[in-house]
C-alpha atoms as a PDB file:
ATOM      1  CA  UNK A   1     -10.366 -55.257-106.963  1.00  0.00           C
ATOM      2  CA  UNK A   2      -8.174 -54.923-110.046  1.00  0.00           C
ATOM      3  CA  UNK A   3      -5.258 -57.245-110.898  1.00  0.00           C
ATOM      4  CA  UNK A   4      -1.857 -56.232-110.815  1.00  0.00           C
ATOM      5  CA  UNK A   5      -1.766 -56.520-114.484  1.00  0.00           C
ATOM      6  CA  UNK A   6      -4.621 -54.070-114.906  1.00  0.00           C
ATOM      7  CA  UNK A   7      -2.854 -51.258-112.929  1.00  0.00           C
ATOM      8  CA  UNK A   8      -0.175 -51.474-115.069  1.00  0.00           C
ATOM      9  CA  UNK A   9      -2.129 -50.929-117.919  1.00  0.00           C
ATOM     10  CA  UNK A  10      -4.500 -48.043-116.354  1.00  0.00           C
ATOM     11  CA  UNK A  11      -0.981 -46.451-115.745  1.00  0.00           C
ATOM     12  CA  UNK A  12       0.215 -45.969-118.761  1.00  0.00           C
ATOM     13  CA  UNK A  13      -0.833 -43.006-119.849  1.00  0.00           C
ATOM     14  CA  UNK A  14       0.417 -42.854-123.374  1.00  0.00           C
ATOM     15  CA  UNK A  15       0.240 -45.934-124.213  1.00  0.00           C
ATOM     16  CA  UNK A  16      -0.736 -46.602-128.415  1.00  0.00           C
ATOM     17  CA  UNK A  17       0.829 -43.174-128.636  1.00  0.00           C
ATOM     18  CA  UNK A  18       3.897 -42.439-131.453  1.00  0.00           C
ATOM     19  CA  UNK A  19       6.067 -39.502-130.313  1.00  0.00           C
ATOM     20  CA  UNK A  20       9.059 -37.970-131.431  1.00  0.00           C
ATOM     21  CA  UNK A  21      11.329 -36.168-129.211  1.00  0.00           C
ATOM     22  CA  UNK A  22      14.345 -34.476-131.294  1.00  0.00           C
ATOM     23  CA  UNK A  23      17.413 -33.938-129.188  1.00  0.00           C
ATOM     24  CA  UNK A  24      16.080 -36.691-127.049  1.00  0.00           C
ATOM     25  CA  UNK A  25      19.466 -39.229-126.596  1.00  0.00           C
ATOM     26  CA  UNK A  26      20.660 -36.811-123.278  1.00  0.00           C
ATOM     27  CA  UNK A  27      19.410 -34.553-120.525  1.00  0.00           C
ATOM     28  CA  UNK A  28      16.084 -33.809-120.565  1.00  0.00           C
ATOM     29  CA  UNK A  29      15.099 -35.626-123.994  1.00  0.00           C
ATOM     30  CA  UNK A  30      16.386 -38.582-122.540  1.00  0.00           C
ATOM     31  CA  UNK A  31      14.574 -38.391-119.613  1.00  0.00           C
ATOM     32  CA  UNK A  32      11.483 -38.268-121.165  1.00  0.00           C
ATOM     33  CA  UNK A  33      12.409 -40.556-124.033  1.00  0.00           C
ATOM     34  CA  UNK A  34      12.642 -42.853-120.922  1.00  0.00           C
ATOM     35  CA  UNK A  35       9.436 -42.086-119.930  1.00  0.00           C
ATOM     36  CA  UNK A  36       7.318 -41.889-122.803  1.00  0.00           C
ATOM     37  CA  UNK A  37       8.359 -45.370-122.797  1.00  0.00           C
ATOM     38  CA  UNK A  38       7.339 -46.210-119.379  1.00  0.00           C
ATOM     39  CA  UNK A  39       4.025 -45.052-120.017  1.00  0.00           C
ATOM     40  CA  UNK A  40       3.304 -46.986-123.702  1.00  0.00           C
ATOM     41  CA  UNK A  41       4.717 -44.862-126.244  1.00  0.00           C
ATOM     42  CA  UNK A  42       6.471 -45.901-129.258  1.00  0.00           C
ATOM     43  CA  UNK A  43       9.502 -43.376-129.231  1.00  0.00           C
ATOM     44  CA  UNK A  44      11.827 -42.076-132.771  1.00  0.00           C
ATOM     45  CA  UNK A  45      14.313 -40.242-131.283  1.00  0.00           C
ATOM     46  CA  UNK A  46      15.575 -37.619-133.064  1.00  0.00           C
ATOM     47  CA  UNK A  47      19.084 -36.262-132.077  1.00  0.00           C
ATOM     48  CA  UNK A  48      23.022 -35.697-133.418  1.00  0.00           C
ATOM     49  CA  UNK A  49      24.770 -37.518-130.973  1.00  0.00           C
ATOM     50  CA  UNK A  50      24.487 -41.354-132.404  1.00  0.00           C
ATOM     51  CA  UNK A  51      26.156 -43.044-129.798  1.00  0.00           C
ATOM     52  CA  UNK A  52      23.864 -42.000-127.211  1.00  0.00           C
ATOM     53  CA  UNK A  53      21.086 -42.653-129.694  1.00  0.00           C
ATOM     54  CA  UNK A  54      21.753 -46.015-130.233  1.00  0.00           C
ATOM     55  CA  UNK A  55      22.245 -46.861-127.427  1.00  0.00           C
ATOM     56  CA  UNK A  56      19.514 -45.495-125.555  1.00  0.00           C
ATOM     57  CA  UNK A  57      17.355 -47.305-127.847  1.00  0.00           C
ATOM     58  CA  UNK A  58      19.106 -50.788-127.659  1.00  0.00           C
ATOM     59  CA  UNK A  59      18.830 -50.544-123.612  1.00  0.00           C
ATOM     60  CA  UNK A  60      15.107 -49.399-123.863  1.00  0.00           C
ATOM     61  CA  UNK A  61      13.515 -51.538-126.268  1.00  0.00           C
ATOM     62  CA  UNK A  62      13.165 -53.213-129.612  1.00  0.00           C
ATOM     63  CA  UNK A  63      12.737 -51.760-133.173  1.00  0.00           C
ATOM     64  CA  UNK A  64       9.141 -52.090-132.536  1.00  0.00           C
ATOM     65  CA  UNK A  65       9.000 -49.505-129.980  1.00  0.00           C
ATOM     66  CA  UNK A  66      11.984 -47.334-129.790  1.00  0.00           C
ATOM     67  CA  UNK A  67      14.008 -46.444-132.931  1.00  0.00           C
ATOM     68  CA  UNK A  68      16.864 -43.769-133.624  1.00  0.00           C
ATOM     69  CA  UNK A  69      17.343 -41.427-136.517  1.00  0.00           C
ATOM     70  CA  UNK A  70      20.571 -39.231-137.119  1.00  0.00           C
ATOM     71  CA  UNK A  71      18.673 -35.155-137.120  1.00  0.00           C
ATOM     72  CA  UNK A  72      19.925 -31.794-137.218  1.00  0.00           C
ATOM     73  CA  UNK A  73      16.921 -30.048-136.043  1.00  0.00           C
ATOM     74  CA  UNK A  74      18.205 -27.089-138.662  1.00  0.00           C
ATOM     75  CA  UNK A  75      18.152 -29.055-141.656  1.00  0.00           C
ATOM     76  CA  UNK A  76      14.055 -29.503-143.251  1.00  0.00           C
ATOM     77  CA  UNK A  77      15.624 -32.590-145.078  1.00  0.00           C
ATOM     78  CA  UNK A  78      16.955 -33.878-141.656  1.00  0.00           C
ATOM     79  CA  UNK A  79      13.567 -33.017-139.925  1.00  0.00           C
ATOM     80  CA  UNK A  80      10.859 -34.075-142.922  1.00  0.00           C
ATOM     81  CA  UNK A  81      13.269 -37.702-142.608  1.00  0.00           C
ATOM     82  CA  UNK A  82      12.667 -37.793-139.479  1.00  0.00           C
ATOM     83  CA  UNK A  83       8.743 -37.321-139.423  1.00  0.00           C
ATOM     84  CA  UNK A  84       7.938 -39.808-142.344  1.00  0.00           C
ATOM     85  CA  UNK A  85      10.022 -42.709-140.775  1.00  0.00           C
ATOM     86  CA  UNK A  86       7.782 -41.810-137.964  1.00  0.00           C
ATOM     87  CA  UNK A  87       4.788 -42.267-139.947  1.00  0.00           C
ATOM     88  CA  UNK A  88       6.204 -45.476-141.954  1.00  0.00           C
ATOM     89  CA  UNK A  89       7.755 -47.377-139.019  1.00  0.00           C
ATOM     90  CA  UNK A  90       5.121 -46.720-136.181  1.00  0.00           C
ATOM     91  CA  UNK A  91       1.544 -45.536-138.598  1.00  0.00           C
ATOM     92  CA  UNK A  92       1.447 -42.452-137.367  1.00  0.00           C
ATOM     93  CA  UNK A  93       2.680 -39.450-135.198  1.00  0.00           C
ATOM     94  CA  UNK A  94       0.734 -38.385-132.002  1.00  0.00           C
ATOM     95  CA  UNK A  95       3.209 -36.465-130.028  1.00  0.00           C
ATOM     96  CA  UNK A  96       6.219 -34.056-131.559  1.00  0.00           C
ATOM     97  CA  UNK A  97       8.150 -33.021-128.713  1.00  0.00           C
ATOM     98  CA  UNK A  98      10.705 -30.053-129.770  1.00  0.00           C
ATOM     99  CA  UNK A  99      13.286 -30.283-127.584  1.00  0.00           C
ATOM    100  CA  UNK A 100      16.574 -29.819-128.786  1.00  0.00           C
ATOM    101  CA  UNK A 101      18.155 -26.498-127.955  1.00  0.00           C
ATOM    102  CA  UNK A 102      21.186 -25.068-127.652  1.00  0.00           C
ATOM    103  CA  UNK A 103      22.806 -22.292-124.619  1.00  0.00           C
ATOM    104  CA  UNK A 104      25.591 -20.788-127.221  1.00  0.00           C
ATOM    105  CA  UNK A 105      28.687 -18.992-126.026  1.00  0.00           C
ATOM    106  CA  UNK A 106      28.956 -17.182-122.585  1.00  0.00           C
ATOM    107  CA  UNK A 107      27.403 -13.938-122.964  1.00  0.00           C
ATOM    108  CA  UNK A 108      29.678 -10.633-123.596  1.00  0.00           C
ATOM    109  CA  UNK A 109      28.192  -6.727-123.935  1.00  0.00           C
ATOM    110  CA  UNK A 110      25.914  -7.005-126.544  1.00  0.00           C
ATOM    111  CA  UNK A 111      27.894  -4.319-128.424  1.00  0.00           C
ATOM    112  CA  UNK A 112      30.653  -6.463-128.698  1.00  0.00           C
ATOM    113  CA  UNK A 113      28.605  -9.878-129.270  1.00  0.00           C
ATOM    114  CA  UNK A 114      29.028 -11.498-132.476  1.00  0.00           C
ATOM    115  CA  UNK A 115      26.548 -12.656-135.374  1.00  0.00           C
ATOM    116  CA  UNK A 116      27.426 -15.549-135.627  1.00  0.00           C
ATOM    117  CA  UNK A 117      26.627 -17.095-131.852  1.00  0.00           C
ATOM    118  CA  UNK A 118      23.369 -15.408-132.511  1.00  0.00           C
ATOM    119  CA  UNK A 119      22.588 -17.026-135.497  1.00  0.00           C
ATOM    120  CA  UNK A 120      23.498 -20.159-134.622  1.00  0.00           C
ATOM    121  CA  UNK A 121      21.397 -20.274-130.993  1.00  0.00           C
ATOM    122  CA  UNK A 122      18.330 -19.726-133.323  1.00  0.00           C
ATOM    123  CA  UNK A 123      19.066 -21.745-136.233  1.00  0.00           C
ATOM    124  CA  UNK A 124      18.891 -24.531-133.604  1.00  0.00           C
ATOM    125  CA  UNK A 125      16.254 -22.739-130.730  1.00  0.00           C
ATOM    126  CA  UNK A 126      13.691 -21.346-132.583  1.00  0.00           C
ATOM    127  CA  UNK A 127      13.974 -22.407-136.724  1.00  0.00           C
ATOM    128  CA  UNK A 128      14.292 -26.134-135.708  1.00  0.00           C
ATOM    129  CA  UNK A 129      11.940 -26.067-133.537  1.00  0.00           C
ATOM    130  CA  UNK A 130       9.365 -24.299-136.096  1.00  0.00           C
ATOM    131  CA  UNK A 131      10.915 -27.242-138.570  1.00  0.00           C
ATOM    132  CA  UNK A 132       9.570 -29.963-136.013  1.00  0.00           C
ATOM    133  CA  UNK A 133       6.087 -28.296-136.030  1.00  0.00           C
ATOM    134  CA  UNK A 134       5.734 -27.613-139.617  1.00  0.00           C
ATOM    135  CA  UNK A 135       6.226 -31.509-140.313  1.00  0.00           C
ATOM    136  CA  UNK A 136       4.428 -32.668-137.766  1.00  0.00           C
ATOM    137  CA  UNK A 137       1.192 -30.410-138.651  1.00  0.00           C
ATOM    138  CA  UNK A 138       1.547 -32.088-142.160  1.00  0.00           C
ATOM    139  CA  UNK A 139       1.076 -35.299-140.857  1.00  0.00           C
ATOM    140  CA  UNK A 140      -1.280 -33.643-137.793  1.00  0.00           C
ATOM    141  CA  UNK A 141      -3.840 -31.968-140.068  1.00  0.00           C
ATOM    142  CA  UNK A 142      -5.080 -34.545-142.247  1.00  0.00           C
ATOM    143  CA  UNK A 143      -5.350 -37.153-138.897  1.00  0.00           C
ATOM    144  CA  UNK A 144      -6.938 -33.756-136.893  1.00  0.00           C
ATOM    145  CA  UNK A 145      -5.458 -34.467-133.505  1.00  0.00           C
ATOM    146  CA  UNK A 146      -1.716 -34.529-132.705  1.00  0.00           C
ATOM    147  CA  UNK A 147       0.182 -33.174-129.396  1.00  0.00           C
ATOM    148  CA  UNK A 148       3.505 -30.056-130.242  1.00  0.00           C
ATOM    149  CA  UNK A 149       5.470 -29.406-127.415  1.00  0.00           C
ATOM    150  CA  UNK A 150       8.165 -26.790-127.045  1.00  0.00           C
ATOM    151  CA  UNK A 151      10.691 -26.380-124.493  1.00  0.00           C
ATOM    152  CA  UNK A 152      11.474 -23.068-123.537  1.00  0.00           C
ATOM    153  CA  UNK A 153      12.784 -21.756-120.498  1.00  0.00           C
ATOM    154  CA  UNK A 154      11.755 -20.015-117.294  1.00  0.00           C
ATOM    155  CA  UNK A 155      13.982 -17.078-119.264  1.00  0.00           C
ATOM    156  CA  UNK A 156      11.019 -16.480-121.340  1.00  0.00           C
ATOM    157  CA  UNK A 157       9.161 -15.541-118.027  1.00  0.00           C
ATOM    158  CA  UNK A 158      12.374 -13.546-115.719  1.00  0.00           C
ATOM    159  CA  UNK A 159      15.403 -12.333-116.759  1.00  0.00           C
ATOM    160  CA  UNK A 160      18.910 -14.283-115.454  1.00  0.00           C
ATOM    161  CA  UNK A 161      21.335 -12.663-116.408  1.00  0.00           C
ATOM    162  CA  UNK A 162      22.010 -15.462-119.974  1.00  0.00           C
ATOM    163  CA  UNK A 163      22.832 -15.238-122.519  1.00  0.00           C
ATOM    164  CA  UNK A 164      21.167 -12.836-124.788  1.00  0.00           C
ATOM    165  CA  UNK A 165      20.844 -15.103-127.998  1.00  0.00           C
ATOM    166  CA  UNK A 166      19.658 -18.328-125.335  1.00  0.00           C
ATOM    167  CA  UNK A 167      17.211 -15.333-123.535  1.00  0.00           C
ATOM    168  CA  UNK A 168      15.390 -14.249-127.112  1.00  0.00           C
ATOM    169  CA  UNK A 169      15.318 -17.340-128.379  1.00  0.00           C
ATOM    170  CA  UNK A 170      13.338 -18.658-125.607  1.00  0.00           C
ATOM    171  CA  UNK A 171      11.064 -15.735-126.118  1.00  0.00           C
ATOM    172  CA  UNK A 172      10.370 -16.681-129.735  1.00  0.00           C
ATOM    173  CA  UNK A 173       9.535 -20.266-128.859  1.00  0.00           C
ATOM    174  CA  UNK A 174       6.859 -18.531-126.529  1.00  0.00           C
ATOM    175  CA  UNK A 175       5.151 -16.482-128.994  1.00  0.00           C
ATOM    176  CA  UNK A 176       5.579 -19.559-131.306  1.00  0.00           C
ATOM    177  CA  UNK A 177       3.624 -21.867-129.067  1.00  0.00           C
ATOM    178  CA  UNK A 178       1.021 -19.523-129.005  1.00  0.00           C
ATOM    179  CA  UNK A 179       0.440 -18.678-132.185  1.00  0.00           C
ATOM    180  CA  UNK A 180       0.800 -22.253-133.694  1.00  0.00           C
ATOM    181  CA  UNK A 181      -1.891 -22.836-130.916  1.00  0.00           C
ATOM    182  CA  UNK A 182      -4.324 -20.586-132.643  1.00  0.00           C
ATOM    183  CA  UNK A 183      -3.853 -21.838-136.230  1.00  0.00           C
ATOM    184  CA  UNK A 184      -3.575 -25.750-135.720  1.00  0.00           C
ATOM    185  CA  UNK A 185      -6.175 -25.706-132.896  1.00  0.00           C
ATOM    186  CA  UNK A 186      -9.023 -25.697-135.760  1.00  0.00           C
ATOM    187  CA  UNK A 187      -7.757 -28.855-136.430  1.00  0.00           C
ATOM    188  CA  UNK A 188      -7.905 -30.375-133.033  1.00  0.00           C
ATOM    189  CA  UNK A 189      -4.298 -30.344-132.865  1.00  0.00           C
ATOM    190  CA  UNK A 190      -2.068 -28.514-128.805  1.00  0.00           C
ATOM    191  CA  UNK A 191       0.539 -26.914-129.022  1.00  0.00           C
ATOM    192  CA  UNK A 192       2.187 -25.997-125.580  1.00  0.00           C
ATOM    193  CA  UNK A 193       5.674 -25.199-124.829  1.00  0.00           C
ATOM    194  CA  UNK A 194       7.436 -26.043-121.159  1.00  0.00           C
ATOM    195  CA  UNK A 195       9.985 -23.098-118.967  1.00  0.00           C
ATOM    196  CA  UNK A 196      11.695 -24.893-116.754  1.00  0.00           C
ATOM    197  CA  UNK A 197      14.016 -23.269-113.435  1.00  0.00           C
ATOM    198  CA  UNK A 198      18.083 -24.549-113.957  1.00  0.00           C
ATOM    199  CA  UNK A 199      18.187 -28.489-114.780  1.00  0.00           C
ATOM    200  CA  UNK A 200      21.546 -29.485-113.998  1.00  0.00           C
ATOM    201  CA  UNK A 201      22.917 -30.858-117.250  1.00  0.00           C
ATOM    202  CA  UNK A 202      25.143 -30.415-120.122  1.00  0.00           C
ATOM    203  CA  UNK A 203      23.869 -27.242-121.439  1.00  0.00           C
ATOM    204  CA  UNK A 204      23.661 -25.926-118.145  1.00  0.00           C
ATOM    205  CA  UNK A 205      27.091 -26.974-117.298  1.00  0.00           C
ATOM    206  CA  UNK A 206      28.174 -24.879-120.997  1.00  0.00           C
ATOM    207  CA  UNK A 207      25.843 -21.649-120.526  1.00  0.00           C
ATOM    208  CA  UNK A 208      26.756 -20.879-117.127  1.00  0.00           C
ATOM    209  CA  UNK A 209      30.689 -22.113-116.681  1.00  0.00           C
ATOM    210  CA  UNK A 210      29.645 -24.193-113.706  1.00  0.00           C
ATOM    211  CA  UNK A 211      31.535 -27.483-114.435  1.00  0.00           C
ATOM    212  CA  UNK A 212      30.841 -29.261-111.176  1.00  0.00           C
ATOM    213  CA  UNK A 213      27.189 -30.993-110.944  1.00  0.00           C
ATOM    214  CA  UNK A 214      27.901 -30.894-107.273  1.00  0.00           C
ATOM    215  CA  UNK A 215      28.840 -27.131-107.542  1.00  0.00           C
ATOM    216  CA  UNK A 216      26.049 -26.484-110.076  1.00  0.00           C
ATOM    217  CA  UNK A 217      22.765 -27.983-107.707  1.00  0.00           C
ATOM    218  CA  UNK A 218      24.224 -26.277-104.716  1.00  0.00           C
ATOM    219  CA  UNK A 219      23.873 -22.730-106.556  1.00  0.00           C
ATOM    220  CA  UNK A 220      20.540 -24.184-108.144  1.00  0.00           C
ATOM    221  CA  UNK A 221      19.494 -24.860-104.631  1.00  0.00           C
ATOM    222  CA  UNK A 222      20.441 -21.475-103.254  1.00  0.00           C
ATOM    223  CA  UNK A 223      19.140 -19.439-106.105  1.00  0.00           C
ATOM    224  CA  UNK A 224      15.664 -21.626-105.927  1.00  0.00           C
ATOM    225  CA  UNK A 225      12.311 -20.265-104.614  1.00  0.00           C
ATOM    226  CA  UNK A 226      10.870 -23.729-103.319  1.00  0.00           C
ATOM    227  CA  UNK A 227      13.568 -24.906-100.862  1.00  0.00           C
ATOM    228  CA  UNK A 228      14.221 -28.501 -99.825  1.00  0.00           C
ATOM    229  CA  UNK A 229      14.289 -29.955-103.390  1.00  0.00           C
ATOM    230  CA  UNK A 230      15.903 -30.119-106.438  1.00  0.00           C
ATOM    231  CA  UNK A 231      14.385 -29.432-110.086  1.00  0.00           C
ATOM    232  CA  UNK A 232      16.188 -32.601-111.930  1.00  0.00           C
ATOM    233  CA  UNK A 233      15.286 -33.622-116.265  1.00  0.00           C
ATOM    234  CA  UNK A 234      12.703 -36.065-115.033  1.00  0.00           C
ATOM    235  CA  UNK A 235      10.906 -33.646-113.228  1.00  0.00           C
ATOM    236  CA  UNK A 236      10.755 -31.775-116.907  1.00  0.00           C
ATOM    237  CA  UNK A 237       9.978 -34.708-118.369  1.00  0.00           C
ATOM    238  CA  UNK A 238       7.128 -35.059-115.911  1.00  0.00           C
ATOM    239  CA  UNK A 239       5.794 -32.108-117.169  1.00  0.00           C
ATOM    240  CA  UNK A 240       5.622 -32.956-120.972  1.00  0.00           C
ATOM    241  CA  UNK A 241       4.114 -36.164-120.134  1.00  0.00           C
ATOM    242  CA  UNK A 242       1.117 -34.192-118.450  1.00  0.00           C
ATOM    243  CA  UNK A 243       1.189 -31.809-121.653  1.00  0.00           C
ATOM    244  CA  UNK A 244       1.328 -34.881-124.414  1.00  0.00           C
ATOM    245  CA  UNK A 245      -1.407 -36.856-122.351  1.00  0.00           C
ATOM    246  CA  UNK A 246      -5.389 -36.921-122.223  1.00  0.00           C
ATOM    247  CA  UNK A 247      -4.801 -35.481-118.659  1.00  0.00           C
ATOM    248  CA  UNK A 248      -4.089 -32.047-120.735  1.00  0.00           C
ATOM    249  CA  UNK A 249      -6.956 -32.417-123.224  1.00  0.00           C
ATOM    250  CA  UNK A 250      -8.023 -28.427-123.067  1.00  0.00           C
ATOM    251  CA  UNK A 251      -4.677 -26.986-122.643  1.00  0.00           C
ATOM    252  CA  UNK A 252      -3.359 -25.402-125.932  1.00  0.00           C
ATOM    253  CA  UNK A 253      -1.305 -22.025-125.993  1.00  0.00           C
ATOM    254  CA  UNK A 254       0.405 -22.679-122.566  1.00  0.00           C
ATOM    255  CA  UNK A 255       3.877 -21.693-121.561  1.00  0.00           C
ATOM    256  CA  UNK A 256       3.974 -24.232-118.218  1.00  0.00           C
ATOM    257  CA  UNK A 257       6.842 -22.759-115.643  1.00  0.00           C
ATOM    258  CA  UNK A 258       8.487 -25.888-113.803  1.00  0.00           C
ATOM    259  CA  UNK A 259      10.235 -23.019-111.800  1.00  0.00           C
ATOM    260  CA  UNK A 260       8.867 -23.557-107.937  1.00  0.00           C
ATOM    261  CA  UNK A 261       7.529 -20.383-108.483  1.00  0.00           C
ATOM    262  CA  UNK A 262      10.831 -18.464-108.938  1.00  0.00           C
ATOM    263  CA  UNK A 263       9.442 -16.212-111.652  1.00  0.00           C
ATOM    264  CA  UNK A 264       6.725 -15.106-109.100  1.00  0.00           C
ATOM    265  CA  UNK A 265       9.630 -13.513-106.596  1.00  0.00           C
ATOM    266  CA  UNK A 266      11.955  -9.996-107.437  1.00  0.00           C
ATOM    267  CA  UNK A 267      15.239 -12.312-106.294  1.00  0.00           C
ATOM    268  CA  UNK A 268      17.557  -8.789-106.366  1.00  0.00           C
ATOM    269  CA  UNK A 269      15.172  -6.980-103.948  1.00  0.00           C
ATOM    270  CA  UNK A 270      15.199 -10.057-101.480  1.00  0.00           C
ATOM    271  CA  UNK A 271      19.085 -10.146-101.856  1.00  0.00           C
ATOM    272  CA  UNK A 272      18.954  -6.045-100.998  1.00  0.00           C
ATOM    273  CA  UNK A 273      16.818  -6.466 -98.026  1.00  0.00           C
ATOM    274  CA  UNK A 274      19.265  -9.651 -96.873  1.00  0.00           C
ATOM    275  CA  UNK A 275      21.885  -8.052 -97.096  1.00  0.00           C
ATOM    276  CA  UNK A 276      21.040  -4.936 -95.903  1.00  0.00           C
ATOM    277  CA  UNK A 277      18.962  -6.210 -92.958  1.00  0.00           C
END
């Protein structure tokens, strides 16, 4: 019979591991930030908001496990910073979790959208998150193993109704994931990228103009495929834990929907035969 002590330690399933997680000081970042911990990690989290940073950090740990670095995900400089103190503080880098994203304005007629929104949603969405990987691989190659996640969304898989910038965007970190997969997988390096259903949190609060969290899980609810439950950032976080673990050893190229299965159902043909029934 094993010890308490021992089942601790056989549950932690990252535990040795040095991740990254840029944008990780709210919402989903933090929740796995929070997590990574749980399970062993030694977390540099990457993010704008220094506040929440330091914070986060001060209530989860010492230097010696969980540090903060100021990052805009669309600066190299900001991102190649980032990835060496990594390296320096904690030896190495194991896990690079791209997560920071951004919704961008509310949506108009794409004839009257303008550039800049666009420009900026990708800057953030898509060239950050290429930034992440291209530093990590650096440091990836020469060790020939390392974990990349993406986070897309289950936009990549069904069209909402988002924005169009947000929509493409997520797209792009789809067929980034997968081709990133191809090239660094001859080093022994994933790359997988997670598309998850609405998470009720800042950005979803911005993109859709649903201010209320009570407001915004009853519509999440509603809309939802799986009934009975609510898709919450740990839940996400869940998911990249699976991805950055041993558990996921073979799975490289994946775009993982944490949807219930709501890109598997037409939802405007079930709303026609509701309502016409």
């Amino acid at each position: 019979m094993m010890s308490s002590e021992t089942l601790v330690l056989v549950a932690k399933r990252l535990e040795g591991e040095v991740a990254l997680i840029t944008g990780g000081a709210s919402g989903i970042g933090e929740s796995t930030t929070r997590l990574f911990v749980k399970h062993g990690a030694k977390i540099l989290v990457a993010d704008i908001q220094d506040e929440l940073g330091h914070s986060l950090c001060k209530e989860l740990g010492t230097p010696e496990t969980i540090s903060y670095i100021h990052c805009d995900v669309t600066s190299e400089s900001d991102i190649e910073k980032a990835v060496n103190m990594a390296v320096s503080k904690y030896g190495k880098l194991d896990i690079m979790f791209n997560n920071a994203g951004i919704g961008g304005e509310p949506d108009e007629k794409v004839i009257a959208s303008g550039i800049d929104n666009f420009k900026k949603v990708f800057d953030v969405n898509v060239f950050g998150a290429f930034l992440g990987a291209k530093h990590a691989a650096r440091v990836m190659i020469p060790a020939k193993k390392g974990c990349i996640l993406f986070m897309s969304s289950i936009v990549s898989k069904i069209c909402m109704g988002l924005p169009h910038a947000y929509t493409t965007s997520k797209h792009a970190v789809v067929g980034m994931t997968q081709s990133l997969a191809v090239e660094l997988g001859e080093y022994g390096i994933r790359v997988n990228c997670i598309s998850p259903y609405a998470v009720i949190t800042s950005m979803f609060h911005k993109t859709t103009g649903i201010l209320d969290k009570k407001k915004g899980e009853e519509v999440a609810k509603a809309a939802a495929v799986l009934k009975g439950t609510l898709l919450e950032a740990n839940d996400v976080a869940n998911a990249a834990l699976f991805l950055a673990s041993a558990d996921a050893k073979y799975l490289n190229g994946v775009n993982l929907p944490v949807d219930g299965g709501y890109c598997l159902s037409n939802q405007t043909l079930k709303d026609y035969f509701i309502t016409s029934c």
